[in-house]
Structures are given as structure tokens and as C-alpha cells.
Protein backbone atom coordinates (compact mmCIF):
# COMPACT_ATOMS: atom_id res chain seq x y z
CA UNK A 1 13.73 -1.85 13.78
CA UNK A 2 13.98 -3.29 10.41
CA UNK A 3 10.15 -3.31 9.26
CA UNK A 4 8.59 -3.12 5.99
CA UNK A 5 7.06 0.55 6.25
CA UNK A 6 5.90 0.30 2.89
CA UNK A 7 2.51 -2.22 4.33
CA UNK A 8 2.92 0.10 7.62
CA UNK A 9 2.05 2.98 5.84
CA UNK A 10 -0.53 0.92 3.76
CA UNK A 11 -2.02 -0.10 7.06
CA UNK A 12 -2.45 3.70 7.97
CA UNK A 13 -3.79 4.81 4.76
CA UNK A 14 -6.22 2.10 4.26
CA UNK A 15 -7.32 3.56 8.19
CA UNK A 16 -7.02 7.18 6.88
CA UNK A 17 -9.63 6.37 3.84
CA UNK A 18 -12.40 5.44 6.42
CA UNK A 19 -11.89 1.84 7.16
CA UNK A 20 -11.84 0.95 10.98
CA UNK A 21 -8.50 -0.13 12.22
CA UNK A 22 -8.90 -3.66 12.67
CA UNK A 23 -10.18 -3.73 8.63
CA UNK A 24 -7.13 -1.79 7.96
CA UNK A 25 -4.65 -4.16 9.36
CA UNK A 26 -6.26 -7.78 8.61
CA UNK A 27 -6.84 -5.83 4.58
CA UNK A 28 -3.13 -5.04 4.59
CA UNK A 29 -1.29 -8.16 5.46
CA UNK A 30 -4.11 -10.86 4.61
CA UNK A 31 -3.92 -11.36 1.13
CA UNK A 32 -0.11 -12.44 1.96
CA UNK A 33 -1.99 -15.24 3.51
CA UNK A 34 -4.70 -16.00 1.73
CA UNK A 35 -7.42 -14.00 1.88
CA UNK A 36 -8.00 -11.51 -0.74
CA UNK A 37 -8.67 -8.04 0.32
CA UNK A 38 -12.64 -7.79 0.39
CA UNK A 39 -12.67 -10.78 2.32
CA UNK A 40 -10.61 -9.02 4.89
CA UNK A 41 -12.53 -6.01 5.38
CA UNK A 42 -15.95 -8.22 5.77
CA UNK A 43 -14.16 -10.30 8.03
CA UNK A 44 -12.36 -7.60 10.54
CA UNK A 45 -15.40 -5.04 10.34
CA UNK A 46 -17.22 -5.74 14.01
CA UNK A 47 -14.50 -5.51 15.02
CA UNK A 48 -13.38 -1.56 15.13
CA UNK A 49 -13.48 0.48 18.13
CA UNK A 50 -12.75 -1.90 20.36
CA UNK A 51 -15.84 -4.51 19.36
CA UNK A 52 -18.37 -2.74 17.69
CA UNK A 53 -18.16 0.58 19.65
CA UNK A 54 -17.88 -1.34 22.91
CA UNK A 55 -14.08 -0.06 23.16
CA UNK A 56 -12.83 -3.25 24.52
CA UNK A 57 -9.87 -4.71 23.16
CA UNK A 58 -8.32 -1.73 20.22
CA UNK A 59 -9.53 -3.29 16.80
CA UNK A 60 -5.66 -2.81 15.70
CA UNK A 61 -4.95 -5.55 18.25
CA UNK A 62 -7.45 -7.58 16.99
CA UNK A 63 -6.95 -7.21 13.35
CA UNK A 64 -3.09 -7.83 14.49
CA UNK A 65 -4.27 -11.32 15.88
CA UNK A 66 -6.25 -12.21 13.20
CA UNK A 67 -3.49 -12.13 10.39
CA UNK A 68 -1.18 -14.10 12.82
CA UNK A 69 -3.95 -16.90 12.92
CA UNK A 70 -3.88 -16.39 9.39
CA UNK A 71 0.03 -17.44 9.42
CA UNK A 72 1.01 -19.77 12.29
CA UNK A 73 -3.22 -20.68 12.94
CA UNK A 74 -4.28 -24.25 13.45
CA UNK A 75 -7.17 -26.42 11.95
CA UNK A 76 -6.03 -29.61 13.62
CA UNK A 77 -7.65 -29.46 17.27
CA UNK A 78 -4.71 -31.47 18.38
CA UNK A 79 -1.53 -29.67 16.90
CA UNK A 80 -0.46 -28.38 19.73
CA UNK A 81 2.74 -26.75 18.05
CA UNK A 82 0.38 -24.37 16.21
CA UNK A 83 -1.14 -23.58 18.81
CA UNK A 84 1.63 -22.94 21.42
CA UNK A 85 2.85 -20.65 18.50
CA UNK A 86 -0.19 -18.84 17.73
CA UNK A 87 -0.91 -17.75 21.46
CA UNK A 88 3.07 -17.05 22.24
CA UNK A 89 3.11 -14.61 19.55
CA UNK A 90 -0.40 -12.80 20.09
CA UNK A 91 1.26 -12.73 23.63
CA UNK A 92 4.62 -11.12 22.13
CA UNK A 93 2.00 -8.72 20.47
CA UNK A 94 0.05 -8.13 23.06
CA UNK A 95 3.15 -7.31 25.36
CA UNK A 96 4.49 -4.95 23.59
CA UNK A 97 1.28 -2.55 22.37
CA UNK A 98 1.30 -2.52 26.12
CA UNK A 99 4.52 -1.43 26.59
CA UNK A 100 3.85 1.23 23.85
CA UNK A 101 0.76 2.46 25.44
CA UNK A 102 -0.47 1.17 28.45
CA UNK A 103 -3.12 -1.15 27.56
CA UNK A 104 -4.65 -3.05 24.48
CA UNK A 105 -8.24 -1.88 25.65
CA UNK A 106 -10.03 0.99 23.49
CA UNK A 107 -11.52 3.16 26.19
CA UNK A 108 -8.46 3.23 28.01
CA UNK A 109 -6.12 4.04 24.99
CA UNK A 110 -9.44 6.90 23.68
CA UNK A 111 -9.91 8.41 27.46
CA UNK A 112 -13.50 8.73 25.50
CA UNK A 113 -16.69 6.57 25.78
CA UNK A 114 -17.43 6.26 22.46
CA UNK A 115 -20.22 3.77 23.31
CA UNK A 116 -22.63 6.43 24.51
CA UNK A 117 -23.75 9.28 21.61
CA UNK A 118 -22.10 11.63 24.14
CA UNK A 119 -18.69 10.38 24.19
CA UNK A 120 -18.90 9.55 20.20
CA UNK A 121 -19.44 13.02 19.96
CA UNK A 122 -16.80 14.59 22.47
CA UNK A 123 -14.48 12.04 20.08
CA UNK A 124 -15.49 13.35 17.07
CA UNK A 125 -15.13 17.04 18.51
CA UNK A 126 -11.53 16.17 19.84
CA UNK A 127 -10.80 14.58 16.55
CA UNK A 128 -9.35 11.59 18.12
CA UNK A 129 -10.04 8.94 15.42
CA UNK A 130 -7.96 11.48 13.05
CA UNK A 131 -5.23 11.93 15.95
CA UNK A 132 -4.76 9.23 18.07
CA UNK A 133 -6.20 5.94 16.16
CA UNK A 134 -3.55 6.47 13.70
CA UNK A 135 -0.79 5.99 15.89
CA UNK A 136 -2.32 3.05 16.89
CA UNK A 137 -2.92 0.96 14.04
CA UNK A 138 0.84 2.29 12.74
CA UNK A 139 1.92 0.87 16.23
CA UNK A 140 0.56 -2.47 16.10
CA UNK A 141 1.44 -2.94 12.41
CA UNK A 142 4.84 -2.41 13.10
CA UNK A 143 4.90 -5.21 15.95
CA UNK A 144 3.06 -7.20 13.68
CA UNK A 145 5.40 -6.87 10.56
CA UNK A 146 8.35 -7.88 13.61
CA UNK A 147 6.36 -11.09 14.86
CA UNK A 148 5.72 -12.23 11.45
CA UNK A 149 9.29 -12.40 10.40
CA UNK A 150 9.71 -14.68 13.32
């Protein structure tokens, strides 16, 4: 796989330094498209942990789907070419997180319920946003740096 691991790693550390995971992909490859990096973290912060703490779909994803509106995105309601584009490759993404890990949805890819004080705490215990989340956000940057060269 021929990726730029350079922004991978970028990705991870902007994770590592606090930042949820959909800030930390959406603050690593959005300035190439426009938005500077502040701008990205606002934009991509509900979304961590799967929508707020609601653990549905992994905020990697997300940020992951945001930077490839970012490139191949459509303002036209009736460019249809952009938009056949846009959802084939969040699609291509989508497919292969899967294929990495079984699912695109946070609970699933935690076996935690972070939603409840409970399960944020078990998390926090087992360390998993230091152990698993991570892998995750290096994951879909890697698919993402491969769908953007297409």
C-alpha cells in the first residue's frame, strides 16, 4: 500500500494529543482542501465517539467522509457526477473499515457503552481510547489517503 504515512501518523498524533478521532482526521487532511485547521476541529468535534458519545457510526469514519466531501463534494443540487462520486467512494471507505474490523459502528468496534457513566468508566479503566481508538483512526486514514488518490 503506497500511502503517505507521514499525514497517517499526523492523523494519530493529533488523536494521541486529546482530540477525538473524527477532529483528528478532518484537522489532518482538510487544510489540503480548504479549510484551515481550527476550522476543522470546530467542524468534526460532535462528532467523536460515534456522535457525541452515542457510539454510532466511529467518528474516524465520519471525519473520513467529511474530507472526501471536502474533495469530490457537490454544491450544485443537480451535478449528479459529484454526487455519484462522493457516495461511491464513502462506499469504497465504508467497505473496507468493514473489512478491517467488522463494522463502522462505535459500540460495536469499543465492546463498551460509553454512553452510560458506567461504560465510560469501564473504558477509561480498560484504557481503550489509548489502545484501540488508535488503530482506528490510523485505519481509516490509511483508506482515506488510498481513496483520495483516486
Amino acid at each position: 500500500m503506497d500511502i503517505n504515512s507521514s499525514s497517517v501518523e499526523r492523523a494519530v498524533a493529533i488523536f494521541e494529543s486529546g482530540f477525538n478521532c473524527s477532529q483528528s482526521i478532518c484537522a489532518t487532511y482538510g487544510p489540503r482542501y480548504g479549510l484551515d485547521k481550527e476550522t476543522c476541529l470546530r467542524i468534526a468535534s460532535p462528532f467523536g465517539a460515534g456522535l457525541g458519545y452515542q457510539q454510532e457510526i466511529c467518528g474516524a469514519v465520519t471525519g473520513s467522509c467529511m474530507v472526501i466531501g471536502l474533495k469530490h463534494g457537490y454544491s450544485d443540487a443537480a451535478d449528479a457526477l459529484s454526487k455519484g462520486t462522493t457516495y461511491g467512494l464513502v462506499g469504497e471507505l465504508v467497505k473496507q473499515f468493514k473489512s478491517r474490523h467488522g463494522s463502522i459502528i462505535c459500540r460495536d468496534l469499543l465492546g463498551v457503552d460509553i454512553a452510560t457513566d458506567e461504560g465510560l468508566k469501564k473504558a477509561r479503566e480498560m484504557n481503550i481510547f489509548r489502545t484501540l481508538c488508535p488503530r482506528y483512526v490510523r485505519d481509516a486514514a490509511e483508506i482515506l489517503e488510498e481513496i483520495l488518490k483516486e
